[in-house]
Protein backbone atom coordinates (compact mmCIF):
# COMPACT_ATOMS: atom_id res chain seq x y z
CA UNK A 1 21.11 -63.88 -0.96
CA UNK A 2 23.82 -64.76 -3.43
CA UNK A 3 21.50 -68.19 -3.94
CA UNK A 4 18.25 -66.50 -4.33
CA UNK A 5 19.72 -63.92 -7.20
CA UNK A 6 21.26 -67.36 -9.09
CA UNK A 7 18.29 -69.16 -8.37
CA UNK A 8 15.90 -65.90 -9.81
CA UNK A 9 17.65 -66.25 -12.87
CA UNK A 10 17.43 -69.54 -13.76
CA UNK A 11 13.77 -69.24 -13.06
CA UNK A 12 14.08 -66.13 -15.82
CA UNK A 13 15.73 -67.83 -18.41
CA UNK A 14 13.59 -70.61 -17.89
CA UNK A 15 10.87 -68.76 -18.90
CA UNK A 16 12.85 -67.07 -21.85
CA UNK A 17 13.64 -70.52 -23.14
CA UNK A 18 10.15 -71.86 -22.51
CA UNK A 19 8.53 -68.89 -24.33
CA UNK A 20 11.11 -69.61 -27.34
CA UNK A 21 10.02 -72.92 -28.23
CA UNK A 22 6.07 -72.28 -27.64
CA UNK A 23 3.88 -72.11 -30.16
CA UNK A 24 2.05 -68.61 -29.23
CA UNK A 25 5.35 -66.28 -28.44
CA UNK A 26 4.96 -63.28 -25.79
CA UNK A 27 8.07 -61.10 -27.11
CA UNK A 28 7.12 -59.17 -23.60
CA UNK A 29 7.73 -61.80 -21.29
CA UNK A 30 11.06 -62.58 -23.10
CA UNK A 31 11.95 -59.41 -23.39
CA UNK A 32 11.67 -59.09 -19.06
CA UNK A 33 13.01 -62.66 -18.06
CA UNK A 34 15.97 -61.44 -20.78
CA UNK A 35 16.38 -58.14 -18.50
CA UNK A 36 16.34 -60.36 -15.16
CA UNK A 37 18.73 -62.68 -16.26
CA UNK A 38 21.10 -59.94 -17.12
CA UNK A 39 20.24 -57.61 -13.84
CA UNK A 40 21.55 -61.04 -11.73
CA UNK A 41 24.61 -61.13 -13.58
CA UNK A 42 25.52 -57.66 -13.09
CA UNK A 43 24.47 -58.18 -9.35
CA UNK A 44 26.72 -60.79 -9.30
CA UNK A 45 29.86 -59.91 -11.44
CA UNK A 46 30.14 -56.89 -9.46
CA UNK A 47 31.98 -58.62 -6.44
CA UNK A 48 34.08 -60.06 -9.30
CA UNK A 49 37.66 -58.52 -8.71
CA UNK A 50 39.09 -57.23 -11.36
CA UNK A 51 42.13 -58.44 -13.04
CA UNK A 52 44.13 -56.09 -13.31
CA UNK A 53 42.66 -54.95 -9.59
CA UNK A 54 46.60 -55.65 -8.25
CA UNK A 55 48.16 -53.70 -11.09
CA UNK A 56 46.16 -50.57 -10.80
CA UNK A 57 47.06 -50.77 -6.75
CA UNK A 58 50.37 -50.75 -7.52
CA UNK A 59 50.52 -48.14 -10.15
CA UNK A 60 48.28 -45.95 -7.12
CA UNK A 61 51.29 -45.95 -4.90
């Protein structure tokens, strides 16, 4: 799963990138591979432990 989300978001900034540099610019279509790209990251940076995860723990007991 984890590869399909990284792999959805290259595809998305692909497209953002791609619509950047063409001639005829779809603000829409960068606007919603823009909004994938950053969905997948919070998808993904929300396993991230935190770092002060260990502190807060400690200050708990």
């Amino acid at each position: 799963m984890k590869a399909f989300k990284i792999l959805i978001m290259i595809l998305a900034i692909s497209v953002a990138l791609y619509e950047q540099v063409s001639d005829d610019k779809n603000i829409y279509i960068m606007v919603i591979a823009i909004a994938v790209f950053m969905y997948g990251m919070m998808q993904l940076s929300a396993k991230t432990p935190s770092k002060n995860q260990e502190k807060e723990e400690q200050d708990v007991e």
